[in-house]
C-alpha atoms as a PDB file:
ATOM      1  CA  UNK A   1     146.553  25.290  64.945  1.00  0.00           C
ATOM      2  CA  UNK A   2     144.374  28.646  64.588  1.00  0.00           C
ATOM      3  CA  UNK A   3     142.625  29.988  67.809  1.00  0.00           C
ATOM      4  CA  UNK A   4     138.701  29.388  67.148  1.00  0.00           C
ATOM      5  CA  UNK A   5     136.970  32.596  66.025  1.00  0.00           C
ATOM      6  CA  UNK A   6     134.723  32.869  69.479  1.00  0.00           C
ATOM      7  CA  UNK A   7     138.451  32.977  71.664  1.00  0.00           C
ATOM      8  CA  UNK A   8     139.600  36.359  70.514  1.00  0.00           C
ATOM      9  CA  UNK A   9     137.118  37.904  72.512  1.00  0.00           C
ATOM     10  CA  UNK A  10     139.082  36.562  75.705  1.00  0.00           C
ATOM     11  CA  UNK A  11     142.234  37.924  75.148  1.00  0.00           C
ATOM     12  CA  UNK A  12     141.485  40.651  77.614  1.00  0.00           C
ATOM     13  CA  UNK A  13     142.372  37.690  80.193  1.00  0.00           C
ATOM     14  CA  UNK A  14     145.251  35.986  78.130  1.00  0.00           C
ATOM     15  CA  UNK A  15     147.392  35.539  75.054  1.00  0.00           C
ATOM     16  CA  UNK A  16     146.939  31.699  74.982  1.00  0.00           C
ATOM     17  CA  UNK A  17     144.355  29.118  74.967  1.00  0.00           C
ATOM     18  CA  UNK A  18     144.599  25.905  76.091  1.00  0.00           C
ATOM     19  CA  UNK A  19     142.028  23.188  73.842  1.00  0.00           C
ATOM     20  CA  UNK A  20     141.306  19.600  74.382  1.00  0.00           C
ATOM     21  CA  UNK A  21     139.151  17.069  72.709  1.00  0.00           C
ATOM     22  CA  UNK A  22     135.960  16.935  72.608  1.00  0.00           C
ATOM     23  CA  UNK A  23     135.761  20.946  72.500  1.00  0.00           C
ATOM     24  CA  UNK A  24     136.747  22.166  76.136  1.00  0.00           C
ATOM     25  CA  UNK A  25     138.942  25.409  76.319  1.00  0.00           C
ATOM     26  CA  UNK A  26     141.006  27.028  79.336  1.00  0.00           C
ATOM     27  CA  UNK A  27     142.147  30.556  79.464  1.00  0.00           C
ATOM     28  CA  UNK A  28     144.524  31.679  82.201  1.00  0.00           C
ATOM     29  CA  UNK A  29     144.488  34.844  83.721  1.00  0.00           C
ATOM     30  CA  UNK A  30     146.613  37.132  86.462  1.00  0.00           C
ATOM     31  CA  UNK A  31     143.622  36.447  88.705  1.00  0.00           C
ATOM     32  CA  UNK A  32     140.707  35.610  86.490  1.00  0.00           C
ATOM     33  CA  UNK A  33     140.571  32.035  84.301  1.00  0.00           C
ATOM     34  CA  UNK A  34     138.011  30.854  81.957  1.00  0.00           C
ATOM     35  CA  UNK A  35     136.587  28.067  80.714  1.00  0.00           C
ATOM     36  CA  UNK A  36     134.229  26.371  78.946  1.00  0.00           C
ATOM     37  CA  UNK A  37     133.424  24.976  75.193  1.00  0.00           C
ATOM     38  CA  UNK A  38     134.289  25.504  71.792  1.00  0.00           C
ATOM     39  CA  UNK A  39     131.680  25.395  69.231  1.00  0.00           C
ATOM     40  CA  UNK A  40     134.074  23.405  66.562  1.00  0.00           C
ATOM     41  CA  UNK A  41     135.380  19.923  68.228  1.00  0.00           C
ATOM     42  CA  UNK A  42     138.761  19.647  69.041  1.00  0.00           C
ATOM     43  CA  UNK A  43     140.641  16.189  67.770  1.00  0.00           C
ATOM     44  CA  UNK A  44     144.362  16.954  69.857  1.00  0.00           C
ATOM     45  CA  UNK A  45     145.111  19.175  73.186  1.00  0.00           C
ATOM     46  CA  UNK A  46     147.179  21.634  72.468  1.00  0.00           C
ATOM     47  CA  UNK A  47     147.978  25.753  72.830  1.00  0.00           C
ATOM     48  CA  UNK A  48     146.698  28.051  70.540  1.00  0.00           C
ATOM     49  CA  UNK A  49     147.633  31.841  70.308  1.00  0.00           C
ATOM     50  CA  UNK A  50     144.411  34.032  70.844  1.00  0.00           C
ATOM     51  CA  UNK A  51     145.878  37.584  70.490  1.00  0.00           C
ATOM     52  CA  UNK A  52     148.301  39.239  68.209  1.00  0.00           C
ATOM     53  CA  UNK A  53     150.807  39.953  71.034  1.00  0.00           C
ATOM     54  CA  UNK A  54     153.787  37.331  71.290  1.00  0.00           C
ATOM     55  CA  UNK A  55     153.499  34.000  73.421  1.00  0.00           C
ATOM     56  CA  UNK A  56     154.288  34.176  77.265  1.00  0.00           C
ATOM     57  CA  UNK A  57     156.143  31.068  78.394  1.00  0.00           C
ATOM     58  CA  UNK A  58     153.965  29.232  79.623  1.00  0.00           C
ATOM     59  CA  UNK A  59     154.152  25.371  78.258  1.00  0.00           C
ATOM     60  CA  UNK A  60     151.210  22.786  77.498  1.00  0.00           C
ATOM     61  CA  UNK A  61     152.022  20.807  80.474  1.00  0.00           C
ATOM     62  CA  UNK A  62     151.897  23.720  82.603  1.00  0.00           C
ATOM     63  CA  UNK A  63     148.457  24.708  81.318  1.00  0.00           C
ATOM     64  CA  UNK A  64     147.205  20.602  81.355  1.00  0.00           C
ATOM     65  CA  UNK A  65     148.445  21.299  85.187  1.00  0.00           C
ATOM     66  CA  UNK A  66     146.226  24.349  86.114  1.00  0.00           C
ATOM     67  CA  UNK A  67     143.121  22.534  84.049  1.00  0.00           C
ATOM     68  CA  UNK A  68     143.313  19.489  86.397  1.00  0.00           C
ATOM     69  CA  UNK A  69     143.513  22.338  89.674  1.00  0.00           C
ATOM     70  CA  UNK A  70     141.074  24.294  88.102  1.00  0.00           C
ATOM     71  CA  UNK A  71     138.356  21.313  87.780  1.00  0.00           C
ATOM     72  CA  UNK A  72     139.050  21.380  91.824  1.00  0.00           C
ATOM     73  CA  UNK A  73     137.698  24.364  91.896  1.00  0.00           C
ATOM     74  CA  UNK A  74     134.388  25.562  93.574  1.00  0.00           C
ATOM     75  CA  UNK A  75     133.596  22.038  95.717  1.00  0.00           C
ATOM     76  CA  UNK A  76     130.474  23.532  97.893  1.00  0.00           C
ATOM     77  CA  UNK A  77     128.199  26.266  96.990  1.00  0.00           C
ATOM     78  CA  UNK A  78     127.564  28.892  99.497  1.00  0.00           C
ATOM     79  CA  UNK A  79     124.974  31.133  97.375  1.00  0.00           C
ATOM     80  CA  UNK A  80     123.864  31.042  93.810  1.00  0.00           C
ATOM     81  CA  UNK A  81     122.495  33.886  92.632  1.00  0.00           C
ATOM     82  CA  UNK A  82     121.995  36.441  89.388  1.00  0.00           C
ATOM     83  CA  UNK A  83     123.736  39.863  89.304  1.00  0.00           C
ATOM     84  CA  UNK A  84     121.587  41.695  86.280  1.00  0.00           C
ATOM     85  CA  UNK A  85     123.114  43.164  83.352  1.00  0.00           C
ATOM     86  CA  UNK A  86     122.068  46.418  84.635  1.00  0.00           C
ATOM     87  CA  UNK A  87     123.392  45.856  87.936  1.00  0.00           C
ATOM     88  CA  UNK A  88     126.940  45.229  86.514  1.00  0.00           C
ATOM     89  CA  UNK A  89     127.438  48.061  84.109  1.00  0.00           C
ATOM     90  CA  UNK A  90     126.633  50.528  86.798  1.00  0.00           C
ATOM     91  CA  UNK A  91     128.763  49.042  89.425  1.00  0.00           C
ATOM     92  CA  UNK A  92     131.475  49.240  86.759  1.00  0.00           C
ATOM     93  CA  UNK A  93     131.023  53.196  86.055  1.00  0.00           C
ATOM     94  CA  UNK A  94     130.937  53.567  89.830  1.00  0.00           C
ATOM     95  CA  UNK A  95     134.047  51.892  90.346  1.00  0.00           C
ATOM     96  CA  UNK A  96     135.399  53.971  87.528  1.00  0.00           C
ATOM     97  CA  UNK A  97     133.740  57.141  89.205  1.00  0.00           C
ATOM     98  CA  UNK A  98     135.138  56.870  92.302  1.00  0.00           C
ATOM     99  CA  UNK A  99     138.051  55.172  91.036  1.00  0.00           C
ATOM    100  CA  UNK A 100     137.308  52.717  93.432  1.00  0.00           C
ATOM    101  CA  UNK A 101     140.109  49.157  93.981  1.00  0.00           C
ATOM    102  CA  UNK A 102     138.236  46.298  94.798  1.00  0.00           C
ATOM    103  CA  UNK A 103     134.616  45.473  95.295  1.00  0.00           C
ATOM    104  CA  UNK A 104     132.718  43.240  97.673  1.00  0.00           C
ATOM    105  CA  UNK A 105     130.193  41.118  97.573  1.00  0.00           C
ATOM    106  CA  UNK A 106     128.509  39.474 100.391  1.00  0.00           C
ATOM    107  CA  UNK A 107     125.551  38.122 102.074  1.00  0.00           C
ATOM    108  CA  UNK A 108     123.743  40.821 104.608  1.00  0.00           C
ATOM    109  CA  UNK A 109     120.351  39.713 107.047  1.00  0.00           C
ATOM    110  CA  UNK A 110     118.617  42.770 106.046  1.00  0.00           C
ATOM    111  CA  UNK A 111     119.506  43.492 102.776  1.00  0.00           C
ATOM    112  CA  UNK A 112     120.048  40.448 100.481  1.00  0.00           C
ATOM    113  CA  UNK A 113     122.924  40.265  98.637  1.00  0.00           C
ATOM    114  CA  UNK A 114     124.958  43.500  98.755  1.00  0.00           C
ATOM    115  CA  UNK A 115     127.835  44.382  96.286  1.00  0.00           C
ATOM    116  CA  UNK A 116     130.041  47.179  97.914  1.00  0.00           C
ATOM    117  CA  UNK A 117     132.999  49.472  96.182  1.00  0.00           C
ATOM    118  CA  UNK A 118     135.881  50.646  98.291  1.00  0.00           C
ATOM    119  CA  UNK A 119     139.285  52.063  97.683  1.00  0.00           C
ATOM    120  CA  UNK A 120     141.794  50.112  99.651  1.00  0.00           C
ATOM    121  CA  UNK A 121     144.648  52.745  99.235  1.00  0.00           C
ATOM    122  CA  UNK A 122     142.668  54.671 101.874  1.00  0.00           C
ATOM    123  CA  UNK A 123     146.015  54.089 104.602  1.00  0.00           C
ATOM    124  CA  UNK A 124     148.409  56.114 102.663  1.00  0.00           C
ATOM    125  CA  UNK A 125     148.925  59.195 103.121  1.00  0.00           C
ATOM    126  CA  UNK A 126     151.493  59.217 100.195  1.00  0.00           C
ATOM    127  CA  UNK A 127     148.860  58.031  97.674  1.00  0.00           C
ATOM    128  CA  UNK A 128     146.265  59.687  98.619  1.00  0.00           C
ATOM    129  CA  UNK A 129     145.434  62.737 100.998  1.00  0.00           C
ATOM    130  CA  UNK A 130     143.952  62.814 104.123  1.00  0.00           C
ATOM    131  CA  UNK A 131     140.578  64.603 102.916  1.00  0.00           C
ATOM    132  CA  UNK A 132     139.908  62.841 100.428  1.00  0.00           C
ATOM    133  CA  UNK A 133     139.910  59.393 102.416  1.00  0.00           C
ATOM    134  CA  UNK A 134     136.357  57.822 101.681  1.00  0.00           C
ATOM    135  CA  UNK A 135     135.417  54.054 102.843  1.00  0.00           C
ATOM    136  CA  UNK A 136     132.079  52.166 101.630  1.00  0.00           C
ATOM    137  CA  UNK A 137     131.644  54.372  98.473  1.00  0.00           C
ATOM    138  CA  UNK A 138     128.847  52.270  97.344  1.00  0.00           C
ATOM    139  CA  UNK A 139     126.487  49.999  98.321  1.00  0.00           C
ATOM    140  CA  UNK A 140     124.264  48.390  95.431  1.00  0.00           C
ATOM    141  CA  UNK A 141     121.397  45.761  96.269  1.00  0.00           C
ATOM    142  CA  UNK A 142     122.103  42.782  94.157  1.00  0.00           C
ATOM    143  CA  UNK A 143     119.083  40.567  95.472  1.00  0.00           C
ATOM    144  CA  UNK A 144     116.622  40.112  98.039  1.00  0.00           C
ATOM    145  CA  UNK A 145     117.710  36.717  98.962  1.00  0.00           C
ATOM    146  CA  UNK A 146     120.987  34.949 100.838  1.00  0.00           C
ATOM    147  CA  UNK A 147     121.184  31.420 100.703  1.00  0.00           C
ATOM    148  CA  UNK A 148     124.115  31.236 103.091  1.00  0.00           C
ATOM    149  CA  UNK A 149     127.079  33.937 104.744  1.00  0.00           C
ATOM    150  CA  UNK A 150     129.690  34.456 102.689  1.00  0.00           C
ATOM    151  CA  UNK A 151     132.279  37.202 101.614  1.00  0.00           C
ATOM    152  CA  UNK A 152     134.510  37.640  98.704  1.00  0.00           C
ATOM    153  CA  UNK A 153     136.257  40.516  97.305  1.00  0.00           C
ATOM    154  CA  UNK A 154     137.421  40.681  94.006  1.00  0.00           C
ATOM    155  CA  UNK A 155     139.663  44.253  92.543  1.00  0.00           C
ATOM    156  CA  UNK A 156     137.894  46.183  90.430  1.00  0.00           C
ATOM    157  CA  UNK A 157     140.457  44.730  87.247  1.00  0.00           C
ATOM    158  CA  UNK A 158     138.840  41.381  87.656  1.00  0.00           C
ATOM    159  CA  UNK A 159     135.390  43.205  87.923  1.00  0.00           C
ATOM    160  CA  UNK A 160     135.892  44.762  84.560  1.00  0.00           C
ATOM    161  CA  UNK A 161     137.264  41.371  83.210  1.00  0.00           C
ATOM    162  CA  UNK A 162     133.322  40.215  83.764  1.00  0.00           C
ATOM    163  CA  UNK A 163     131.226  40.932  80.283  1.00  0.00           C
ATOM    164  CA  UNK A 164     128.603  42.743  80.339  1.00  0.00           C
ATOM    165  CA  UNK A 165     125.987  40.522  80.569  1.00  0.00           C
ATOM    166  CA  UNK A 166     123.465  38.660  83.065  1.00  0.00           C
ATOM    167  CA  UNK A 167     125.831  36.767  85.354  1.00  0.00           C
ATOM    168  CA  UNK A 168     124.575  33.126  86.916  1.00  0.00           C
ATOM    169  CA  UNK A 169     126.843  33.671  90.170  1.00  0.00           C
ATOM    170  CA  UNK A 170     127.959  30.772  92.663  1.00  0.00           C
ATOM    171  CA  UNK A 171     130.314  30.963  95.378  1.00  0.00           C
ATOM    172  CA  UNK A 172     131.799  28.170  96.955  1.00  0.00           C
ATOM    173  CA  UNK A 173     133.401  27.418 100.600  1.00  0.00           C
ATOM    174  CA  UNK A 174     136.848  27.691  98.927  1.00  0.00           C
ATOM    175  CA  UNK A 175     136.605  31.359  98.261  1.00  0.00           C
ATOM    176  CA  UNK A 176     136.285  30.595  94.424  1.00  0.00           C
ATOM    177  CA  UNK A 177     133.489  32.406  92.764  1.00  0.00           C
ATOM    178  CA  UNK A 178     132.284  31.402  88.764  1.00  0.00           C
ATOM    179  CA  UNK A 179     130.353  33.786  86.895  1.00  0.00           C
ATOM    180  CA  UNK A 180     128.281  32.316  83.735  1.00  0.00           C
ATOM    181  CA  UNK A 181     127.007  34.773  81.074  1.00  0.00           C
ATOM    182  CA  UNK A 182     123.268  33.370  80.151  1.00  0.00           C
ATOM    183  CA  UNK A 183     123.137  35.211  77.028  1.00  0.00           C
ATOM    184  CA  UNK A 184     126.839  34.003  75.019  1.00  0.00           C
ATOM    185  CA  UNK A 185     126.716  32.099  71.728  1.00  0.00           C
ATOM    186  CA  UNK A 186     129.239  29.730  73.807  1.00  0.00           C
ATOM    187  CA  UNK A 187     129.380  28.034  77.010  1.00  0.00           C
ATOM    188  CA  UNK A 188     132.051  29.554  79.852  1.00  0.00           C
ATOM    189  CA  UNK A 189     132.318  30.549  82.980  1.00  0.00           C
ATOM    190  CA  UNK A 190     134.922  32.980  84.806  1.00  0.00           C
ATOM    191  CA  UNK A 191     136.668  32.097  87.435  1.00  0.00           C
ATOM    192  CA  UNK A 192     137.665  34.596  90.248  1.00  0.00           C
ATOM    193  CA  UNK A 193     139.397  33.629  93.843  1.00  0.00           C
ATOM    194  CA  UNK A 194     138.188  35.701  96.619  1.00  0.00           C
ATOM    195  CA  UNK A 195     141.341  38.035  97.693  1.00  0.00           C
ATOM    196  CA  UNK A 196     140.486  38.588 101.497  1.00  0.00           C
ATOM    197  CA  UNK A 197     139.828  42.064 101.564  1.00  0.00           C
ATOM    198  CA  UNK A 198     137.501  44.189 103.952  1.00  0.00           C
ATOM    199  CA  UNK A 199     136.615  47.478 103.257  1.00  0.00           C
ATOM    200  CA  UNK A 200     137.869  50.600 105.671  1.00  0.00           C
ATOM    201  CA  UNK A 201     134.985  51.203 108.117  1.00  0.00           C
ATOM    202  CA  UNK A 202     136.120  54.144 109.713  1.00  0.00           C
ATOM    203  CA  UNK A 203     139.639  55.681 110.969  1.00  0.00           C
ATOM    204  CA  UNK A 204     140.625  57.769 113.521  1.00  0.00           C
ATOM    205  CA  UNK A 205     144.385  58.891 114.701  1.00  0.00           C
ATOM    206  CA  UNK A 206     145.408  56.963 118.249  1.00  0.00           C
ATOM    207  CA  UNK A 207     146.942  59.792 120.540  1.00  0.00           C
ATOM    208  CA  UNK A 208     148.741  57.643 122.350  1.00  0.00           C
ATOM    209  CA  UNK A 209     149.988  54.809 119.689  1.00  0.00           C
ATOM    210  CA  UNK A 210     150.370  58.013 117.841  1.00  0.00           C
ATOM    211  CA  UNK A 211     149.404  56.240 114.668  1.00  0.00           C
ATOM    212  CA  UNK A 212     146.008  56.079 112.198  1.00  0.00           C
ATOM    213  CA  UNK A 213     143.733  53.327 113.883  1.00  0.00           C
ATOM    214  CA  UNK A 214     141.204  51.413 111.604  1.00  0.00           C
ATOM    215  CA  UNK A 215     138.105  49.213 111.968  1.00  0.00           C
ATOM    216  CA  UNK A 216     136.355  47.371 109.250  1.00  0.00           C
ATOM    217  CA  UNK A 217     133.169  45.847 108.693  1.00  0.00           C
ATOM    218  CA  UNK A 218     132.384  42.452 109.365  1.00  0.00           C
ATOM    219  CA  UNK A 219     132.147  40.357 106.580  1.00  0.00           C
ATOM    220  CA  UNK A 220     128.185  39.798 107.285  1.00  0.00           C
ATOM    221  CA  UNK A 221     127.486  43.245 107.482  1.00  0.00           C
END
């Protein structure tokens, strides 16, 4: 069966997609998934190539398997929120400008919703040097509001994964976060898993442990 026109667009995030009657679609990622509908219906479930490169081995079972965990996904929301078009596109170029690793996004008391770059290859001295170190490179206002705490850090792969687009953002007590474009011709929503990360808050070299000591932020601030 051919991959539906509005697929190939996805294949960014995998080779394969998994479809299922009525119209329904999964896409399986190394740590983004999507999912959503079809705009032709779909009479028999079944795995359909969605880029030119060859087949990985993954089997329809396996795929009917991570469907049935993905629909577990995301059982509480924590905040629901929109991160602007605008917002996202510059966060991108500033995680390509400071060649920044992961980002993250939480709720502050002050501020709102805060969406903060940092590179977490700041410990080695082998990758990069001393000097050029840096922690909390940027710090972009998403909102004015937070519904509830919460932290989750996504790398900045899984940030450029994320169209560019007006995101409706929820994040749930399982440390799953979906992202829904408003403005696609089809209905999806990306998947992410928060990956536990805190950003370096500052370092400093123990005398007598006679080793780099570091302290991070709280997740709330």
């Amino acid at each position: 069966m051919k991959a539906p026109a509005e697929l190939r667009s996805f294949s960014k995030i995998g080779n394969e997609a998994l479809l299922m009657p009525p119209s329904r679609f999964l896409i399986v990622g190394d740590e983004v998934l999507v999912s959503g509908s079809v705009l032709k219906k779909v009479k028999t479930t079944t795995v359909v190539s969605i880029s030119e490169k060859s087949k990985s081995a993954i089997s329809l079972r396996q795929f009917q398997i991570l469907f049935k965990q993905s629909e577990k996904l995301g059982t509480r929301s924590l905040a629901d929120f929109t991160i602007p078009k605008s917002v996202l596109v510059r966060l991108k170029a500033l995680a390509k400008e400071l060649n920044s690793t992961h980002v993250r996004i939480f709720a502050h008391e002050e501020r709102g919703i805060v969406a903060r770059l940092f590179d977490v290859r700041i410990g080695s001295d082998v990758l990069l040097p001393r000097i050029e170190r840096i922690h909390a490179s940027a710090t972009l206002n998403v909102r004015d509001d937070a519904s509830n705490p919460f932290s989750l850090t996504l790398s900045v792969e899984s940030l450029n994964l994320l169209p560019a687009d007006d995101l409706l953002v929820s994040v749930y007590a399982d440390g799953i976060m979906h992202a829904a474009p408003v403005n696609s011709g089809i209905q999806h929503v990306f998947v992410c898993r928060d990956q536990g990360i805190s950003e370096p808050y500052t370092s400093f070299q123990h005398e007598t442990l006679n080793r780099t000591v570091y302290f991070v932020a709280h997740p709330s601030g």
